[in-house]
N, C-alpha and C. Protein backbone atom coordinates (compact mmCIF):
# COMPACT_ATOMS: atom_id res chain seq x y z
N UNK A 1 52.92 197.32 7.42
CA UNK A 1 52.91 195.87 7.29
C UNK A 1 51.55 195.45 6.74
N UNK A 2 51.66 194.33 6.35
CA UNK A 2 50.02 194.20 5.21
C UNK A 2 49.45 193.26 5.88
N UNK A 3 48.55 192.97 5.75
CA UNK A 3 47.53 191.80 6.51
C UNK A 3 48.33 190.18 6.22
N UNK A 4 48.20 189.78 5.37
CA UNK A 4 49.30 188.55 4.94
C UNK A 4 50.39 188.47 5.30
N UNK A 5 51.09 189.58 5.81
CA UNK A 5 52.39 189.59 6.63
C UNK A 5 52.34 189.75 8.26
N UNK A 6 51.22 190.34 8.63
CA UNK A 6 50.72 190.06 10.03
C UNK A 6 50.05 188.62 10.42
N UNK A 7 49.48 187.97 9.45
CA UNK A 7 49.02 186.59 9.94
C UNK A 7 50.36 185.57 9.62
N UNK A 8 51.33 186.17 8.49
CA UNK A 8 52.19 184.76 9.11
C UNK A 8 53.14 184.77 9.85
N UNK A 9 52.93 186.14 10.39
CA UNK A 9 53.58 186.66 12.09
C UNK A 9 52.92 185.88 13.28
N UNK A 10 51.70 186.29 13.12
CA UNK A 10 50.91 185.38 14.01
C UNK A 10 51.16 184.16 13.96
N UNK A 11 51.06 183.16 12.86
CA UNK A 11 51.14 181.80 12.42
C UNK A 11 52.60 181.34 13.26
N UNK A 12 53.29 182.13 13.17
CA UNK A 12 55.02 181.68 13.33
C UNK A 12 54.60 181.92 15.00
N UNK A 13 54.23 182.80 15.65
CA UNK A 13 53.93 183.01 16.98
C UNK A 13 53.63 182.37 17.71
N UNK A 14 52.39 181.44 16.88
CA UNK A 14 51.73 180.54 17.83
C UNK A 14 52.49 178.67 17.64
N UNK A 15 53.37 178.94 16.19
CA UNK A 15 53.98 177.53 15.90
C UNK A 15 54.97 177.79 17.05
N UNK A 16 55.66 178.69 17.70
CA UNK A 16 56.73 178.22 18.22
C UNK A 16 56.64 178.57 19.75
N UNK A 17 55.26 179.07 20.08
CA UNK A 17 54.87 178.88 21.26
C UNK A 17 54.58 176.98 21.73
N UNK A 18 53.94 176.57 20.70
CA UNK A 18 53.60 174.75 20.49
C UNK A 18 54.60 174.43 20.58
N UNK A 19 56.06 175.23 20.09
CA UNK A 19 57.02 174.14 19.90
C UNK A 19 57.53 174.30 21.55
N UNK A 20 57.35 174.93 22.28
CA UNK A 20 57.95 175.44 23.50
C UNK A 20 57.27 174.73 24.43
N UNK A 21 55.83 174.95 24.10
CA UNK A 21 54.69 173.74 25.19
C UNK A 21 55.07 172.21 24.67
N UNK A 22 56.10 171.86 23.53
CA UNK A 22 56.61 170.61 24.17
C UNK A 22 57.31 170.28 24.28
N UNK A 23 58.19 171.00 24.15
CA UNK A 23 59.56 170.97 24.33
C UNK A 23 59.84 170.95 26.47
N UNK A 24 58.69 171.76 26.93
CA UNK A 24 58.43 172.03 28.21
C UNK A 24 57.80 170.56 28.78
N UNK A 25 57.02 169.82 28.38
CA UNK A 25 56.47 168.39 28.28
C UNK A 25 57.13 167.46 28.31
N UNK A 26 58.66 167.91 28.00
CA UNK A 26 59.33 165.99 27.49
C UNK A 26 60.18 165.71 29.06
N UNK A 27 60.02 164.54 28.98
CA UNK A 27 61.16 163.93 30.00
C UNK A 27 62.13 163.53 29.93
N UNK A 28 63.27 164.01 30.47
CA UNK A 28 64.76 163.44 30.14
C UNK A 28 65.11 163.16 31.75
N UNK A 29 66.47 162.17 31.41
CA UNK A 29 66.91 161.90 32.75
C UNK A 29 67.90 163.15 33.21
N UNK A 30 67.67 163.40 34.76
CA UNK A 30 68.35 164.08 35.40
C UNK A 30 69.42 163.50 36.26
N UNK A 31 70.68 163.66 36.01
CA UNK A 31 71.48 163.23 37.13
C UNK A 31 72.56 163.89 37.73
N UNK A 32 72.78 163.31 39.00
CA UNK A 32 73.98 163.96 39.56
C UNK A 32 75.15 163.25 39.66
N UNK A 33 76.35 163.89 39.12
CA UNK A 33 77.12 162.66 38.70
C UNK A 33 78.56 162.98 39.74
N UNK A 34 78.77 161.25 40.66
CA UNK A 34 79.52 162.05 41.65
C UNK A 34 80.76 161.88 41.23
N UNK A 35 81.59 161.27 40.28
CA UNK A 35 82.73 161.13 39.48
C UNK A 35 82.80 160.05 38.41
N UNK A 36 83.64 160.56 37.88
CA UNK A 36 83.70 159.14 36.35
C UNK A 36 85.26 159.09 36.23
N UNK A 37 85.62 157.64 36.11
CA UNK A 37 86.74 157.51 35.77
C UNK A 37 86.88 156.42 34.03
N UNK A 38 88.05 156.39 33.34
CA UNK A 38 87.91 155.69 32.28
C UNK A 38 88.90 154.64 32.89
N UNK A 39 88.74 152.93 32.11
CA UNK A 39 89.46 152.16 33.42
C UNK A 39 89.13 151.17 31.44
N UNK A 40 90.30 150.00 31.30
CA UNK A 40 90.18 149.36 30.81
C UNK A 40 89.17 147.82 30.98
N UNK A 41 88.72 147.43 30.56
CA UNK A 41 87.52 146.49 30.43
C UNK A 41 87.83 145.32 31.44
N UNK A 42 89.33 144.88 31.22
CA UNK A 42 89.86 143.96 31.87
C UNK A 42 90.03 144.07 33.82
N UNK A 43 90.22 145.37 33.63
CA UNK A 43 90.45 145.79 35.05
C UNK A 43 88.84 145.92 35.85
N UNK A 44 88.06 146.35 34.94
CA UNK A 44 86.27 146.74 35.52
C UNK A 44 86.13 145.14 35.99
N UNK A 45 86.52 144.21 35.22
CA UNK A 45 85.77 142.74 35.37
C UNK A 45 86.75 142.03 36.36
N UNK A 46 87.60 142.75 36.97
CA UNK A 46 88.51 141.91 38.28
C UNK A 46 87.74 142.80 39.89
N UNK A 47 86.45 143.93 39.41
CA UNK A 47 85.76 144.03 40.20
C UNK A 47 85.17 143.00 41.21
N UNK A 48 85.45 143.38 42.71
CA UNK A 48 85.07 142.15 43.46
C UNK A 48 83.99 142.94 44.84
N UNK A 49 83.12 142.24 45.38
CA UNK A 49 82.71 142.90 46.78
C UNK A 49 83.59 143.63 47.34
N UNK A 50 83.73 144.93 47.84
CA UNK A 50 84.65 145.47 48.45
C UNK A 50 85.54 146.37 48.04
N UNK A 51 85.58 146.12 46.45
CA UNK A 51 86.42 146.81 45.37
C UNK A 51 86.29 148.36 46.13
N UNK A 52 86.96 149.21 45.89
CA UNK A 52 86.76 150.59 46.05
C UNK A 52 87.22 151.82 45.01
N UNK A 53 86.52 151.58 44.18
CA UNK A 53 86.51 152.61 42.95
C UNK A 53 87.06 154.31 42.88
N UNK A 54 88.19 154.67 43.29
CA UNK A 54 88.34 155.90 43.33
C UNK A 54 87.99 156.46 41.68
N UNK A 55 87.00 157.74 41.85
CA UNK A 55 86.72 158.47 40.82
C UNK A 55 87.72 160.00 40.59
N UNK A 56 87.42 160.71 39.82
CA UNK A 56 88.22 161.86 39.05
C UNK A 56 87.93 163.45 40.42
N UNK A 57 87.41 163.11 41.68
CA UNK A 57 86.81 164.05 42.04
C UNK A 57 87.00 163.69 43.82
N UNK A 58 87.23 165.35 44.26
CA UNK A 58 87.90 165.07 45.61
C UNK A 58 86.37 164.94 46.37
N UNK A 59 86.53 164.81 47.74
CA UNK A 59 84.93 164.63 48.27
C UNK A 59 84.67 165.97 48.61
N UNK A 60 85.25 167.29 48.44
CA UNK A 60 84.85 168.50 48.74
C UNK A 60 83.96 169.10 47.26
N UNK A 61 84.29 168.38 46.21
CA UNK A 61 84.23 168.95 44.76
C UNK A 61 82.61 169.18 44.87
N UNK A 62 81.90 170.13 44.02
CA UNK A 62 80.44 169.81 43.98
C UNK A 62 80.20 168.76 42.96
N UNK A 63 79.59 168.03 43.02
CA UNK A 63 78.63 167.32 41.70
C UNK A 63 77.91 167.66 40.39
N UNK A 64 78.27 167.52 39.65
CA UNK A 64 77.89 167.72 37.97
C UNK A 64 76.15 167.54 38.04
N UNK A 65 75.29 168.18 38.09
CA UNK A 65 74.21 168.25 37.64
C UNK A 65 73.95 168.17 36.13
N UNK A 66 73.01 167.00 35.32
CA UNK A 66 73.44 166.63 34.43
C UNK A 66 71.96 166.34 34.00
N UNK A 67 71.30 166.95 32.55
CA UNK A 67 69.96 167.07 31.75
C UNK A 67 70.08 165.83 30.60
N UNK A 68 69.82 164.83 30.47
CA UNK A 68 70.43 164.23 29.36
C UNK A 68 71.53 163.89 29.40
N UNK A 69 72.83 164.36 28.58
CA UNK A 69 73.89 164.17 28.35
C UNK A 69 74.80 165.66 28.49
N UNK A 70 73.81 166.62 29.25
CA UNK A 70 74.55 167.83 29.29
C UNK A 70 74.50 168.52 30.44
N UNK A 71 75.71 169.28 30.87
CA UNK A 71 76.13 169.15 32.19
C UNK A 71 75.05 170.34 32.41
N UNK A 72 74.08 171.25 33.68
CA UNK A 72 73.92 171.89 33.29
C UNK A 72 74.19 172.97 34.40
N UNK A 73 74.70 171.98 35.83
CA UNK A 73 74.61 172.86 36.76
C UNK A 73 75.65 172.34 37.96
N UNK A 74 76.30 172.53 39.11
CA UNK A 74 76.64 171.57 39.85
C UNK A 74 76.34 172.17 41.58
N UNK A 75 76.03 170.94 42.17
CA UNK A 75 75.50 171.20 43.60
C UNK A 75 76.20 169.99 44.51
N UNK A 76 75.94 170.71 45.84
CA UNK A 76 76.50 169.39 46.69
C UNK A 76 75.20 168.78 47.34
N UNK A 77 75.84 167.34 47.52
CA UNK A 77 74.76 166.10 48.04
C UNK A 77 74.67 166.53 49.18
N UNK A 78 73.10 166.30 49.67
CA UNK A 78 72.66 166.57 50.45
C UNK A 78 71.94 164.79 51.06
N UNK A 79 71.17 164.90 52.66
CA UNK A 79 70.30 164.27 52.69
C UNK A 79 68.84 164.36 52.66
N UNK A 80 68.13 163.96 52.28
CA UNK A 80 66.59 164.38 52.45
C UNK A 80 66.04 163.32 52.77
N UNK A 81 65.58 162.43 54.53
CA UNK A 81 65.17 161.72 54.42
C UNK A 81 66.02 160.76 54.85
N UNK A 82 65.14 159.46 53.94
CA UNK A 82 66.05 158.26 53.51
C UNK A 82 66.84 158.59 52.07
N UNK A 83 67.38 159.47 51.92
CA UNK A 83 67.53 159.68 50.22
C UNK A 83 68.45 160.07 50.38
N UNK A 84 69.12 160.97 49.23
CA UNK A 84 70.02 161.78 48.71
C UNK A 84 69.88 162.58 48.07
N UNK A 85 69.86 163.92 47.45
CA UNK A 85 69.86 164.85 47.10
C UNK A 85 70.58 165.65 46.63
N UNK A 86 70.58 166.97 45.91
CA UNK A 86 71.06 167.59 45.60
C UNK A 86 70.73 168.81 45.54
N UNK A 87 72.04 169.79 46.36
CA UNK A 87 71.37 171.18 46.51
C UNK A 87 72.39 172.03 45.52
N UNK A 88 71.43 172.10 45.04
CA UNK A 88 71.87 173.81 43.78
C UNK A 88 73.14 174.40 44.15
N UNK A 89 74.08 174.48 43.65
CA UNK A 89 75.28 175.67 43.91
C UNK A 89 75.39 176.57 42.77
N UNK A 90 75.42 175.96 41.51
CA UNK A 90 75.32 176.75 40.57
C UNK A 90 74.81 176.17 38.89
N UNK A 91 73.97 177.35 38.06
CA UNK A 91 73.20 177.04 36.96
C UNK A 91 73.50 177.86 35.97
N UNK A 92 73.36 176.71 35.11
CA UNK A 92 73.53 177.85 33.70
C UNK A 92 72.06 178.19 33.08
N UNK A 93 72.34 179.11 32.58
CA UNK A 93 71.24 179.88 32.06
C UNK A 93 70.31 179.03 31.15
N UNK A 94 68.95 179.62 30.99
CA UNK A 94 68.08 178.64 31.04
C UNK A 94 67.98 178.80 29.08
N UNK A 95 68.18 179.71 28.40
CA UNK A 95 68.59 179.74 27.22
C UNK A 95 70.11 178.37 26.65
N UNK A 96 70.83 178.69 27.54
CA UNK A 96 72.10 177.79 27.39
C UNK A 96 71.81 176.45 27.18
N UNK A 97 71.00 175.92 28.03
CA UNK A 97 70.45 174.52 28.73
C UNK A 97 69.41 174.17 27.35
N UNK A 98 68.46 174.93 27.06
CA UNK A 98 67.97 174.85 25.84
C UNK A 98 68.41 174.58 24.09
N UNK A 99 69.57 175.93 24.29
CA UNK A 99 70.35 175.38 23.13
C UNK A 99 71.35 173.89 22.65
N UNK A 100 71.66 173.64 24.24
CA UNK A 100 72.22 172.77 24.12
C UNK A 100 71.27 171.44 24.02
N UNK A 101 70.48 171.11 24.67
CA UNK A 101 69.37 170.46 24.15
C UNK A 101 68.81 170.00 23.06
N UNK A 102 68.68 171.36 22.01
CA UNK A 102 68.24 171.74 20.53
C UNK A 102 69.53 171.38 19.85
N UNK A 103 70.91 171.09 20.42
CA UNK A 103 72.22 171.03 19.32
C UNK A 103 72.31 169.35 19.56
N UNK A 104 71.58 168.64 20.42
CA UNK A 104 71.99 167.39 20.26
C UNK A 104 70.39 166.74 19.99
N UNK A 105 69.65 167.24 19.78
CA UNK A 105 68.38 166.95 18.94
C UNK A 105 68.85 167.37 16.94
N UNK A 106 69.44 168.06 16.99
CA UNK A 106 69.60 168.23 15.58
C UNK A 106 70.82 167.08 15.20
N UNK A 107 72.21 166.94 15.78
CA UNK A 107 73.05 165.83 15.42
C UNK A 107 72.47 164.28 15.41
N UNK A 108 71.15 164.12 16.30
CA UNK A 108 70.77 163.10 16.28
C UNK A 108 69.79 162.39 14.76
N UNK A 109 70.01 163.74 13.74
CA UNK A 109 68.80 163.87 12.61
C UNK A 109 69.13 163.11 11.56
């Protein structure tokens, strides 16, 4: 390998280490999503105090752990506190979570 082909080895090494330190930096919303239903517009706005919204999901189901707009993991609610929480049941791989990340950063171009 020749010297000019080892530095733009290097060069590429250290560009996509940068791209990783910010890609590691950004903030997206995290959520846990405890069901979604689709409901016509007319019916959402006869919402009243008391209404009781059944969603797509039994109360045993775990919860959609959710990076953005992508699902990435799902756990059951927990308490912590005065709060709510969420404990880990299961994750997708941390490559997966990335690509998918990187595929709705590029449609957004």
């Amino acid at each position: 390998m020749s010297s000019s082909e080892d530095h733009s080895t290097e060069r590429k090494g250290k560009a996509e280490r940068r791209d990783i330190n910010r890609l590691l930096s950004v903030r997206l919303p995290v959520t846990a999503v405890l069901g979604q239903k689709r409901m016509k517009m007319a019916d959402v706005l006869g919402f009243r105090v008391g209404t009781i919204l059944e969603l797509d999901k039994s109360s045993d189901d775990l919860l959609d752990l959710v990076l953005g707009s992508h699902k990435i993991g799902r756990g059951e609610a927990v308490r912590t506190q005065d709060n709510f929480g969420l404990q880990i049941i299961e994750m997708g791989s941390i490559s997966d979570t990335i690509r998918k990340l990187g595929s709705k950063a590029k449609s957004e171009k």
